[in-house]
C-alpha atoms as a PDB file:
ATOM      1  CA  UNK A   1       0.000   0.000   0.000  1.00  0.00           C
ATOM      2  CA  UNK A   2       1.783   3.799  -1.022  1.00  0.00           C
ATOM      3  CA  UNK A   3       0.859   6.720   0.936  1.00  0.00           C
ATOM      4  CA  UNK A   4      -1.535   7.891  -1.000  1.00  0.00           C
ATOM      5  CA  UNK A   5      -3.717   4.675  -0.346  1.00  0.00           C
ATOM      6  CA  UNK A   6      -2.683   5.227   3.662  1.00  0.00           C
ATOM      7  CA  UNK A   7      -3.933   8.660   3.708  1.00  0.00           C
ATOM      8  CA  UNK A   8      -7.502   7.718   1.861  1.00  0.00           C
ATOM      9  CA  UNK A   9      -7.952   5.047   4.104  1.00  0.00           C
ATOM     10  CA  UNK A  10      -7.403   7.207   7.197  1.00  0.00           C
ATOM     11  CA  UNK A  11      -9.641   9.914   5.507  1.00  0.00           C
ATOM     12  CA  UNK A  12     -12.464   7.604   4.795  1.00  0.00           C
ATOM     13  CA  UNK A  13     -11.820   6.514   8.821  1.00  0.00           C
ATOM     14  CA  UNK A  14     -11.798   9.473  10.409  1.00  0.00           C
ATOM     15  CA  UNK A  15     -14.960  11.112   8.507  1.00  0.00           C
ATOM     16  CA  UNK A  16     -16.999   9.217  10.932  1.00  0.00           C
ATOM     17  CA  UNK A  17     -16.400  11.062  13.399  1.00  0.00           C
ATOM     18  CA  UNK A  18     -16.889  14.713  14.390  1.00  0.00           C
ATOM     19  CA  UNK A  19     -18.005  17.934  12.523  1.00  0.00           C
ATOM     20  CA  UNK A  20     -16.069  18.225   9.047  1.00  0.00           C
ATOM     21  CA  UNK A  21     -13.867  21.517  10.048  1.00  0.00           C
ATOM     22  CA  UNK A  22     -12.569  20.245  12.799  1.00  0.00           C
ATOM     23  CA  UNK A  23     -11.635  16.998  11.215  1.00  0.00           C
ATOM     24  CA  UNK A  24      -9.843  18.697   8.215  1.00  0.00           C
ATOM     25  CA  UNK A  25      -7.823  21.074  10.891  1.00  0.00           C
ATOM     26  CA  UNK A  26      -7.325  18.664  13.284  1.00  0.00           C
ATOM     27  CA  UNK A  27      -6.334  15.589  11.729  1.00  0.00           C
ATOM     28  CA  UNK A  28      -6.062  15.475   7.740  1.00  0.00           C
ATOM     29  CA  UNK A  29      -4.282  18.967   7.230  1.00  0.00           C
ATOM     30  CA  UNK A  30      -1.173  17.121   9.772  1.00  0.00           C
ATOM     31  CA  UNK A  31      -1.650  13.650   7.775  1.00  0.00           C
ATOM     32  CA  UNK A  32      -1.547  15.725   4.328  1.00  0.00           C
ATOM     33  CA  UNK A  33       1.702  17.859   5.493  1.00  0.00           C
ATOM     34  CA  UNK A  34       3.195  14.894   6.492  1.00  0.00           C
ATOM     35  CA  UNK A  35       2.823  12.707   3.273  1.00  0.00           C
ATOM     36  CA  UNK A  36       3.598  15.536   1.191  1.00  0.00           C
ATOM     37  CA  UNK A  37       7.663  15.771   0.447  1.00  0.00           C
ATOM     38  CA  UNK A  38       9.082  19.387   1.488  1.00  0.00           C
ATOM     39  CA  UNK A  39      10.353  21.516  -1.730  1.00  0.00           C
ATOM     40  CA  UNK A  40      14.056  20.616  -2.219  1.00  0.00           C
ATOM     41  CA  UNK A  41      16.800  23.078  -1.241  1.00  0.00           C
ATOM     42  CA  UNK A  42      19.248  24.631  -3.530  1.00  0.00           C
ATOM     43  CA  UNK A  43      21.664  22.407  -1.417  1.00  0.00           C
ATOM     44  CA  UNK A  44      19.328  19.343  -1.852  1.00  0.00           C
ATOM     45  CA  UNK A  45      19.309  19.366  -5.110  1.00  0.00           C
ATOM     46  CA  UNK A  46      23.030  19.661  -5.538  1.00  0.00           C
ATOM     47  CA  UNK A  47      22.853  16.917  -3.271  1.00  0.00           C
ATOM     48  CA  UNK A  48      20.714  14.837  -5.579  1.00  0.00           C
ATOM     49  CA  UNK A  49      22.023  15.765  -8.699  1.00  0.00           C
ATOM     50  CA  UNK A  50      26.033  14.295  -7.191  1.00  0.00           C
ATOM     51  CA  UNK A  51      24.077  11.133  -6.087  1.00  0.00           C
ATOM     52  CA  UNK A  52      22.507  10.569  -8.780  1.00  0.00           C
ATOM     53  CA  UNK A  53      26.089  11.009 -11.145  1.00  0.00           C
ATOM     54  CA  UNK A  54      24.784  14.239 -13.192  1.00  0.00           C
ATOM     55  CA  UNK A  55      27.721  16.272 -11.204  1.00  0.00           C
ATOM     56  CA  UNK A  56      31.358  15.274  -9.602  1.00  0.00           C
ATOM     57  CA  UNK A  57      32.727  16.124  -6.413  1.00  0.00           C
ATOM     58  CA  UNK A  58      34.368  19.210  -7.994  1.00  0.00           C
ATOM     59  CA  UNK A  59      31.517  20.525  -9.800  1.00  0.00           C
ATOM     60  CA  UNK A  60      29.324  19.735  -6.458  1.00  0.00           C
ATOM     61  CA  UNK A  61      31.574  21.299  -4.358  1.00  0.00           C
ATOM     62  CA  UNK A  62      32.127  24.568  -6.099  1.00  0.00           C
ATOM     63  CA  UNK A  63      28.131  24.603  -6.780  1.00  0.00           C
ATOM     64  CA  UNK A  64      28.040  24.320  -2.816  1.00  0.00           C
ATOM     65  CA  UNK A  65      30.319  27.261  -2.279  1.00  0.00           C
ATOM     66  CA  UNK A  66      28.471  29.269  -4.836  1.00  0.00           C
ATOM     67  CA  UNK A  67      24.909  28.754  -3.116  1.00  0.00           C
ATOM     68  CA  UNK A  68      26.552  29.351   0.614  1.00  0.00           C
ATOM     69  CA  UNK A  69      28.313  32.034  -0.137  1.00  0.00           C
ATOM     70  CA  UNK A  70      26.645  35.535   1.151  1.00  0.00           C
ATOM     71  CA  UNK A  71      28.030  37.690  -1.237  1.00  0.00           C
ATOM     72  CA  UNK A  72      26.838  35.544  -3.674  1.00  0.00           C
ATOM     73  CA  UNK A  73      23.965  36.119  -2.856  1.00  0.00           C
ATOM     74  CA  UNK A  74      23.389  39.409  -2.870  1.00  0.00           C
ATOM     75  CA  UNK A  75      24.777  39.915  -5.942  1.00  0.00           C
ATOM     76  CA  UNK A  76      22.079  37.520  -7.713  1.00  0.00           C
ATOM     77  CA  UNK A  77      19.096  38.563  -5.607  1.00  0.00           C
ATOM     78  CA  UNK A  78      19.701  41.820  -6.912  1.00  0.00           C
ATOM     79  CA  UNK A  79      20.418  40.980 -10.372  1.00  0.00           C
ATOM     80  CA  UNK A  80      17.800  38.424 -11.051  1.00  0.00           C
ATOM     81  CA  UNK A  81      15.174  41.557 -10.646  1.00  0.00           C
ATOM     82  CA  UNK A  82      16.505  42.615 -14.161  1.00  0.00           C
ATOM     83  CA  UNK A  83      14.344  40.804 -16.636  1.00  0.00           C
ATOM     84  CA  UNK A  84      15.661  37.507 -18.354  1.00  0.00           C
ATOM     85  CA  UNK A  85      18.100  37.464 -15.683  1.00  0.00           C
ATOM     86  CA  UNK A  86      17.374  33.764 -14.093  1.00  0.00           C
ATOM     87  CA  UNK A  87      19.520  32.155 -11.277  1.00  0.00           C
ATOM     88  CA  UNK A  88      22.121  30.798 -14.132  1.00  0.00           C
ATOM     89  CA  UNK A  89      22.863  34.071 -15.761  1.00  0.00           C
ATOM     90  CA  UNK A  90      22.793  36.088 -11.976  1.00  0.00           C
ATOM     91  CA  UNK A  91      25.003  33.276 -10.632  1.00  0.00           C
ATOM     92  CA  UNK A  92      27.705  34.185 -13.559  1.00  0.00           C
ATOM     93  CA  UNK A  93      27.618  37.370 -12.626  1.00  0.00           C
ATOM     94  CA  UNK A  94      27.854  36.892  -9.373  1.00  0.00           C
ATOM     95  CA  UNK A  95      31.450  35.074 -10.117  1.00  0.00           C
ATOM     96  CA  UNK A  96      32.591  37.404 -12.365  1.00  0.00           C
ATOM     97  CA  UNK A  97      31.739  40.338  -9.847  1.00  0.00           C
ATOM     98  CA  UNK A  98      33.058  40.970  -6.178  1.00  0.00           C
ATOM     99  CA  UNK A  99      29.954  43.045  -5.133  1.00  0.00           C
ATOM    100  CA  UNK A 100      26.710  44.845  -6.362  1.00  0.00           C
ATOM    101  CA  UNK A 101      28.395  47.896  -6.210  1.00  0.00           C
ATOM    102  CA  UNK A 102      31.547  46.667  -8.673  1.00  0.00           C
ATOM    103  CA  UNK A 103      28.263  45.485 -10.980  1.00  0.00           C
ATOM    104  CA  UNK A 104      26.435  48.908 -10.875  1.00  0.00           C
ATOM    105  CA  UNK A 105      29.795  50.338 -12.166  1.00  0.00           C
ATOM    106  CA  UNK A 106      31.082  48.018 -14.869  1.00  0.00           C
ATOM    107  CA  UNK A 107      30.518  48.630 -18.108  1.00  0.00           C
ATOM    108  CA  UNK A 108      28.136  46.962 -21.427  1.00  0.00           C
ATOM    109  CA  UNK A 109      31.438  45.149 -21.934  1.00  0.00           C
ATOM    110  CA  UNK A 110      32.588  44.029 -19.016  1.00  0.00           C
ATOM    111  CA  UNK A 111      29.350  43.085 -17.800  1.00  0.00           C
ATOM    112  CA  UNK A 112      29.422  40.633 -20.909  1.00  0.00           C
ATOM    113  CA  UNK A 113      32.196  38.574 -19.452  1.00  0.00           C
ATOM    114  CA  UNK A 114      30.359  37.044 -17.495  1.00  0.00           C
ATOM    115  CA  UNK A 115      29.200  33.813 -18.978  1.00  0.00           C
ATOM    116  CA  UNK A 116      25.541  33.083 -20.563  1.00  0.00           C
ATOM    117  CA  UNK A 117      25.554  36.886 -20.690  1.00  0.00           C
ATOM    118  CA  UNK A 118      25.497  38.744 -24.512  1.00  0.00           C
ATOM    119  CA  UNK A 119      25.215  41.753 -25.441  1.00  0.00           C
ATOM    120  CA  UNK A 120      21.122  42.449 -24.899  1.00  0.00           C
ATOM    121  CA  UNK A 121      21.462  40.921 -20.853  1.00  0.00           C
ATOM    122  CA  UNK A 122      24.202  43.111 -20.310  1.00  0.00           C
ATOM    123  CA  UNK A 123      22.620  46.207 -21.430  1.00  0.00           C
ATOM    124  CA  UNK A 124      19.266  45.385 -19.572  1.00  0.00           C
ATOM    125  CA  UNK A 125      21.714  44.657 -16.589  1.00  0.00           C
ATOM    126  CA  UNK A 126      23.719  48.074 -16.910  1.00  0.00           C
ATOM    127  CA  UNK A 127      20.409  50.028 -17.519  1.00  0.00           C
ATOM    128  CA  UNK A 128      18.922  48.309 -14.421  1.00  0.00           C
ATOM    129  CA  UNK A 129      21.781  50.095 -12.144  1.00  0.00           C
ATOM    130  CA  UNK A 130      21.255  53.416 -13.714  1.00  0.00           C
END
């Protein structure tokens, strides 16, 4: 039996008893919650993707220091407000740059350095900062 067969059985049992509100607050809203996985980390799914061989330890481990690192981000929650700036494209940026302030002063060019950024991102990027 899966979980989803577990919870309808315990459902169909507990509907039998009491008014309906308090048996949806009391007792399936905790069942649901509890059969229903959390959303995975950013570290979780760098976990996942080195168990399940899509990464190495090298690529895992810089990925890790990326996503843990503060200044990080800053850098991308401030640059993924720029549209078709996604976490890819702000993480680049966030490598190539030491802070938000070196990004509000680099130029078209420089900003293009970064990689996964051409010419259009880095323009949208530089206007963003003006």
């Amino acid at each position: 039996m899966n979980a989803t067969e577990v919870f309808s059985i315990l459902c169909l049992c507990i509907w039998a008893a009491g008014e309906a509100a308090q048996r949806r607050a009391v007792v399936v809203e905790p069942i649901k919650r509890a059969l229903t996985p959390p959303e995975p980390t950013t570290v979780e799914q760098l976990h996942e993707e080195y168990v399940e061989g899509e990464i190495g330890e090298v690529e895992l481990e810089r990925r890790l220091a990326d996503a843990l690192d503060e200044r990080t981000d800053t850098i991308r929650e401030e640059v993924e407000t720029v549209d078709g700036v996604g976490p890819t494209r702000a993480a680049e940026i966030a490598k190539t740059f030491e802070s938000v302030e070196a990004v509000r002063r680099a130029s078209v060019d420089e900003l293009q350095e970064a990689e996964h950024v051409g010419e259009a991102i880095a323009v949208d990027v530089h206007q963003h900062f003006r």
